[in-house]
PDB file of N, CA and C in Angstrom:
ATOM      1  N   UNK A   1     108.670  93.130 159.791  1.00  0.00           N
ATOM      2  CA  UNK A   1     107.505  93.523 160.563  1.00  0.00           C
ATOM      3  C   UNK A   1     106.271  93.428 159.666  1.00  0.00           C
ATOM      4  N   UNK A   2     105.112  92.917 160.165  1.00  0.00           N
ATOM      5  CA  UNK A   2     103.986  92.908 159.108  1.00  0.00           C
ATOM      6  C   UNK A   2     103.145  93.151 159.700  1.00  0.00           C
ATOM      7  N   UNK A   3     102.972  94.239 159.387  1.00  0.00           N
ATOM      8  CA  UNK A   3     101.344  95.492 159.734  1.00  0.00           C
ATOM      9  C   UNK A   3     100.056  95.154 158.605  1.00  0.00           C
ATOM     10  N   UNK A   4      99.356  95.146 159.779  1.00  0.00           N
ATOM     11  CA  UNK A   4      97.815  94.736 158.548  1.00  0.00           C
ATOM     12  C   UNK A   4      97.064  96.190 158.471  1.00  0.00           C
ATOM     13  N   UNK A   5      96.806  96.022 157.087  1.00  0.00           N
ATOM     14  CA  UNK A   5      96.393  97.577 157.090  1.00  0.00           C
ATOM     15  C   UNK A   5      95.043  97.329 156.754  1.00  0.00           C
ATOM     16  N   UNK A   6      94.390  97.722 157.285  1.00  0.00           N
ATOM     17  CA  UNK A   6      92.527  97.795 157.414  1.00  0.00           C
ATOM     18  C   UNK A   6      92.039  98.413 156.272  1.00  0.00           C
ATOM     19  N   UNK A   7      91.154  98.008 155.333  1.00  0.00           N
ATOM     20  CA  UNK A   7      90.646  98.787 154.178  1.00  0.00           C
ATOM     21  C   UNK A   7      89.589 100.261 154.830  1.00  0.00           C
ATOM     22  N   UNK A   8      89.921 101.182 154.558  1.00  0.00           N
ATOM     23  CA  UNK A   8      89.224 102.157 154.918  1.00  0.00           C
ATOM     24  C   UNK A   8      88.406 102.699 153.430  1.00  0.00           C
ATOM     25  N   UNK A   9      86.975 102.879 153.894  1.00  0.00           N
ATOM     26  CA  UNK A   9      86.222 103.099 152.616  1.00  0.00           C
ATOM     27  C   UNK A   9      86.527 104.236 151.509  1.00  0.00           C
ATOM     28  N   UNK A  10      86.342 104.734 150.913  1.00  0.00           N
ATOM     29  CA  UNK A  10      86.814 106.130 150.247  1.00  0.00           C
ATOM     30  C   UNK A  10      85.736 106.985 150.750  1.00  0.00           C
ATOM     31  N   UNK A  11      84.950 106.614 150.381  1.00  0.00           N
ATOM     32  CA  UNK A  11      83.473 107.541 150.514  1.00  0.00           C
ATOM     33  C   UNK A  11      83.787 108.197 152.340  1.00  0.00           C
ATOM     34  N   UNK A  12      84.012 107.554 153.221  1.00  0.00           N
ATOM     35  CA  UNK A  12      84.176 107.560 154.713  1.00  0.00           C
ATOM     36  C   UNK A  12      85.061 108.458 154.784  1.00  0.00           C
ATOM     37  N   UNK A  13      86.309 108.265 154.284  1.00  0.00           N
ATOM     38  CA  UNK A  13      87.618 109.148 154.097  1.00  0.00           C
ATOM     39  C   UNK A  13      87.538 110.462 153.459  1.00  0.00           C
ATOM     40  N   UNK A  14      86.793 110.128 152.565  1.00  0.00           N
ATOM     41  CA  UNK A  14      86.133 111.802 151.638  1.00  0.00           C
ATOM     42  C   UNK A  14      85.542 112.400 153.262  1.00  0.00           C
ATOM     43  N   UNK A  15      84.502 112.024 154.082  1.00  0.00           N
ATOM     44  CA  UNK A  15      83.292 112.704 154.880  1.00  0.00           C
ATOM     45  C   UNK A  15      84.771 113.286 156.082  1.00  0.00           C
ATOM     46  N   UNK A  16      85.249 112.223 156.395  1.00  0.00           N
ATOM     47  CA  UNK A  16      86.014 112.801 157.414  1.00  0.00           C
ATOM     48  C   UNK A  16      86.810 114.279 156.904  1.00  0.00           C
ATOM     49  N   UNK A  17      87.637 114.256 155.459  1.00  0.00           N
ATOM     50  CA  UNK A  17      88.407 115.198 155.228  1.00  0.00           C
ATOM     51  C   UNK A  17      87.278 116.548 155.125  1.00  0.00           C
ATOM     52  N   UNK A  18      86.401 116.420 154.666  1.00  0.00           N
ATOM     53  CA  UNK A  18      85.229 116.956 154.540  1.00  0.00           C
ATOM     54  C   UNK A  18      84.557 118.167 155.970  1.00  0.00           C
ATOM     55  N   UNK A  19      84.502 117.357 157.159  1.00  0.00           N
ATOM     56  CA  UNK A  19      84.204 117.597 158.347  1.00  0.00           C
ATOM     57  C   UNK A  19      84.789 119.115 159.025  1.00  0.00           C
ATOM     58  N   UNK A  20      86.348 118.934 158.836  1.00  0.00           N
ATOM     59  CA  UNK A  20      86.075 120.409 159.654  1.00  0.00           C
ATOM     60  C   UNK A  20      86.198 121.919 158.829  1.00  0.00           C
ATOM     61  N   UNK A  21      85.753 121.675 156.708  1.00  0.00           N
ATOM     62  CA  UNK A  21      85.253 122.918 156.237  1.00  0.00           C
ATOM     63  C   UNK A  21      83.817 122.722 156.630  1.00  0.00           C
ATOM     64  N   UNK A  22      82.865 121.864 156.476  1.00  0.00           N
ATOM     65  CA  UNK A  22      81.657 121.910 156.841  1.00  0.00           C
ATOM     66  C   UNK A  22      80.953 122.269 158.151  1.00  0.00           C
ATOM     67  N   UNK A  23      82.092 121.921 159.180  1.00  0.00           N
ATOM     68  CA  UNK A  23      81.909 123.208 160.536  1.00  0.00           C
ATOM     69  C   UNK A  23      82.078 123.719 160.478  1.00  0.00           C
ATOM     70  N   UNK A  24      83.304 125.026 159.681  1.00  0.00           N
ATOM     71  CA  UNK A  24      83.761 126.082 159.843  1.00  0.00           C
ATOM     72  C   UNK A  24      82.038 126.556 158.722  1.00  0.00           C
ATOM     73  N   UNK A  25      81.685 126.425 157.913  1.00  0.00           N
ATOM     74  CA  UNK A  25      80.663 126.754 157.072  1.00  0.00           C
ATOM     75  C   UNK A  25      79.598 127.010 157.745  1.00  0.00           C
ATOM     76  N   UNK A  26      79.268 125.813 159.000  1.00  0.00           N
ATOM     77  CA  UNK A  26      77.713 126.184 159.568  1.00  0.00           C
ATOM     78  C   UNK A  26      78.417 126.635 161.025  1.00  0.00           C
ATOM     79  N   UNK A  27      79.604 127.164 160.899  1.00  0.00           N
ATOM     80  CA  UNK A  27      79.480 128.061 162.378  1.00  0.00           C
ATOM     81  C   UNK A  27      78.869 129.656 162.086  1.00  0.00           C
ATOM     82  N   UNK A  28      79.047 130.258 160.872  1.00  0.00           N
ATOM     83  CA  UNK A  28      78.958 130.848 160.329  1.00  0.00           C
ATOM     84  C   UNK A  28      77.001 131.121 160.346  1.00  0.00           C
ATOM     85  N   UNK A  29      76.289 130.344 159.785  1.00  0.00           N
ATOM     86  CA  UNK A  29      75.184 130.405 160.239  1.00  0.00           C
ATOM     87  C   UNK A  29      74.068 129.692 161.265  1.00  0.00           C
ATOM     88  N   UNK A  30      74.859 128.886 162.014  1.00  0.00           N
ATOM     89  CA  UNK A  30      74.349 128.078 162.992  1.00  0.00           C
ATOM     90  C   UNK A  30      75.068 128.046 164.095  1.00  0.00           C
ATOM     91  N   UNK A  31      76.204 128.861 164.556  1.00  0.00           N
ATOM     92  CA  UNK A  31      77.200 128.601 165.563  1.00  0.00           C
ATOM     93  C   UNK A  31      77.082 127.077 166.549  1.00  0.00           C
ATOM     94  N   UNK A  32      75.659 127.712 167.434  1.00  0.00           N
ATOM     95  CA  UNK A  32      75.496 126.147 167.969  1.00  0.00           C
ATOM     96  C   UNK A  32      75.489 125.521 167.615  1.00  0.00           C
ATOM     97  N   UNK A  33      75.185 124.620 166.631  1.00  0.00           N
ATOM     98  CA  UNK A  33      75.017 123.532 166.051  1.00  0.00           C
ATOM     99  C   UNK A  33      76.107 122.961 165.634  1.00  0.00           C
ATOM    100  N   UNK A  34      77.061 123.907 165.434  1.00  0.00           N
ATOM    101  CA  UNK A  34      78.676 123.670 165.020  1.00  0.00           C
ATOM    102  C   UNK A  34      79.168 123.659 165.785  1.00  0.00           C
ATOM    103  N   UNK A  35      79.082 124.044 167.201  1.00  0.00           N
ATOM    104  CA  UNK A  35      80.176 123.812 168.413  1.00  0.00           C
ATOM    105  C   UNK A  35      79.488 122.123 169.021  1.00  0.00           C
ATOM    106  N   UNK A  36      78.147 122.299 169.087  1.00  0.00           N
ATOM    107  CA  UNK A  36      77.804 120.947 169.822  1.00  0.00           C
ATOM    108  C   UNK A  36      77.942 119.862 168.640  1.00  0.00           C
ATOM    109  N   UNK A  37      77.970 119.758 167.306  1.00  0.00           N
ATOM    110  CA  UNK A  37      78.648 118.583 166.547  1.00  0.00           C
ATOM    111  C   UNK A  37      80.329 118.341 166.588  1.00  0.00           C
ATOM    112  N   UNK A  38      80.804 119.709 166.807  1.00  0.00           N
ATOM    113  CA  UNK A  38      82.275 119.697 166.936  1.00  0.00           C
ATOM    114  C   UNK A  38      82.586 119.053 167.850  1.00  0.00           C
ATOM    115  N   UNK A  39      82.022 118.991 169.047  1.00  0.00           N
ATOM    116  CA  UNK A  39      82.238 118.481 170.669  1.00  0.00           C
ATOM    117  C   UNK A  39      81.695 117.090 170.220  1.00  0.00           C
ATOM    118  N   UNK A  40      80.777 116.542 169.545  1.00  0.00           N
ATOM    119  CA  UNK A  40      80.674 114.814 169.367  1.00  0.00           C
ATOM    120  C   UNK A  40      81.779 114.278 168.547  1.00  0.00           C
ATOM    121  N   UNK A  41      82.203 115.386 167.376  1.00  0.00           N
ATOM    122  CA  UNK A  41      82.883 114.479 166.800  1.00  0.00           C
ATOM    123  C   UNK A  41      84.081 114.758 167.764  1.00  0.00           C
ATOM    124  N   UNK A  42      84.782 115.887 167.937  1.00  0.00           N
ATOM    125  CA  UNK A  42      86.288 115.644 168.992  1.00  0.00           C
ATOM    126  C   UNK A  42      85.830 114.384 170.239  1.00  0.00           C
ATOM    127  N   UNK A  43      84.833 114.095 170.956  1.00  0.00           N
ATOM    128  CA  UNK A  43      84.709 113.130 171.745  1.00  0.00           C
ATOM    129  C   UNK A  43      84.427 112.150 171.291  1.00  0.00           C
ATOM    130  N   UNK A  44      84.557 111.672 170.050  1.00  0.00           N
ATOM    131  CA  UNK A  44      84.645 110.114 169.047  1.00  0.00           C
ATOM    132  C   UNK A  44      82.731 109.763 169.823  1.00  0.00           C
ATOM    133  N   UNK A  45      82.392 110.382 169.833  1.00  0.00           N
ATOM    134  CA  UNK A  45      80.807 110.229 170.440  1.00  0.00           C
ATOM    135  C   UNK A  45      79.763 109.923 169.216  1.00  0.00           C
ATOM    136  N   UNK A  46      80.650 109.894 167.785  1.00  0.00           N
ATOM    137  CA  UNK A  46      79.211 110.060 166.874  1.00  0.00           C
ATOM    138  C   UNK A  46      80.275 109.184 166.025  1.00  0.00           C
ATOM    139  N   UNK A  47      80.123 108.345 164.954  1.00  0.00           N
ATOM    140  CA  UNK A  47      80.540 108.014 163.688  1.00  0.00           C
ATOM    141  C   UNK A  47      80.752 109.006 162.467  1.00  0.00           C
ATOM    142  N   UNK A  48      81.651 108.791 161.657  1.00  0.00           N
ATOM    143  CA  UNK A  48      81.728 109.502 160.838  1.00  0.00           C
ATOM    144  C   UNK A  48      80.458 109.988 159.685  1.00  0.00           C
ATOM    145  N   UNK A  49      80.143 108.892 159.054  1.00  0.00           N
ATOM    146  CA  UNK A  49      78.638 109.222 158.486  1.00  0.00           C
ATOM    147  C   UNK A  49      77.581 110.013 158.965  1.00  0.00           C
ATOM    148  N   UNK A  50      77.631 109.114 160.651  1.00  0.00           N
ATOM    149  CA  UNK A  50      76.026 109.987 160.844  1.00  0.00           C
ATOM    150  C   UNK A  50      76.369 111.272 161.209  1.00  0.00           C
ATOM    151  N   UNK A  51      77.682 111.775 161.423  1.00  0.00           N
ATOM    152  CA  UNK A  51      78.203 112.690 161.806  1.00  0.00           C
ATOM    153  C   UNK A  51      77.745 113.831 160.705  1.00  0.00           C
ATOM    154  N   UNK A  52      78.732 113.486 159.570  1.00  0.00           N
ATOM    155  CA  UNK A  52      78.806 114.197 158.336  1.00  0.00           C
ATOM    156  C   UNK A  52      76.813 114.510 157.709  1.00  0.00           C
ATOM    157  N   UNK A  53      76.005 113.265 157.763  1.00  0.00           N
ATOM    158  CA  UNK A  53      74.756 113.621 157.366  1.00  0.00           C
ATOM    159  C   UNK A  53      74.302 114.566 158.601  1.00  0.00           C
ATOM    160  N   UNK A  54      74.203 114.493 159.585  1.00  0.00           N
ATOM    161  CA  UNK A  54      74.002 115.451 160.531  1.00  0.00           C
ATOM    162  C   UNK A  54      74.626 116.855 160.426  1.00  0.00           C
ATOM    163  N   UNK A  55      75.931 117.436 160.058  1.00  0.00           N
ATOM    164  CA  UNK A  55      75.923 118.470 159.776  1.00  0.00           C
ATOM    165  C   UNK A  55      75.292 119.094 158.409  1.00  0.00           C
ATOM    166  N   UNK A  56      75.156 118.231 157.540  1.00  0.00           N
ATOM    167  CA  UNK A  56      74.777 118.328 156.429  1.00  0.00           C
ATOM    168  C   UNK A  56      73.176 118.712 156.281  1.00  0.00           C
ATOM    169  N   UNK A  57      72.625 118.108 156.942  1.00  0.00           N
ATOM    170  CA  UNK A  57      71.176 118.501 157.643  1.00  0.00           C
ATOM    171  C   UNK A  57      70.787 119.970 158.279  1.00  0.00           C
ATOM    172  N   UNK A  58      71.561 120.432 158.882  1.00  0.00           N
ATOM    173  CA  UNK A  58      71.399 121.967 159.174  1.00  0.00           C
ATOM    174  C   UNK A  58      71.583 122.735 158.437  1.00  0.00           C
ATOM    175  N   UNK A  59      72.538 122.195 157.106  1.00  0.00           N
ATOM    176  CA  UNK A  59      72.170 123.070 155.762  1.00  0.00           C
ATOM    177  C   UNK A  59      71.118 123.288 155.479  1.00  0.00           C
ATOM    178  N   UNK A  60      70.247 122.273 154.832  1.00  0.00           N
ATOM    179  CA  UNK A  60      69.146 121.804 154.322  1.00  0.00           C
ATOM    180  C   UNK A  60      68.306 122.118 154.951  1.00  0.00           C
ATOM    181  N   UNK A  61      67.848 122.603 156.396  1.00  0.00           N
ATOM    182  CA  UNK A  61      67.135 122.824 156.971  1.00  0.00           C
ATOM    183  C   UNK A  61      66.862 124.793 157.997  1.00  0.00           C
ATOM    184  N   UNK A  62      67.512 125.252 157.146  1.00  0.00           N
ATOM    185  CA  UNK A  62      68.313 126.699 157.262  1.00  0.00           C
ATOM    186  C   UNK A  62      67.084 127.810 156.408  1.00  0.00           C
TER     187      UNK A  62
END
């Protein structure tokens, strides 16, 4: 059997593993903002990057 295996970036793979301490972090001081990014990323509605800079942004902006 020969499966092609797709290069997946590291950096991409870091943001994803990344994703659901960084919601549990800004539910804590942003609740909304953490349920309505939670709901794009569970509905594959956002990419991983702009995802991850987007929660990352309500830090920074706190």
């Amino acid at each position: 059997m020969n499966q092609h295996i797709l290069p997946i970036c590291r950096e991409t793979l870091q943001k994803r593993q990344a994703i659901p301490l960084k919601l549990a972090e800004l539910s804590y001081v942003n609740p909304e903002a953490a349920l309505s990014l939670l709901r794009l990323w569970g509905e594959k509605k956002i990419p991983i990057s702009p995802l991850y800079e987007e929660i990352l942004n309500h830090f920074e902006t706190k």
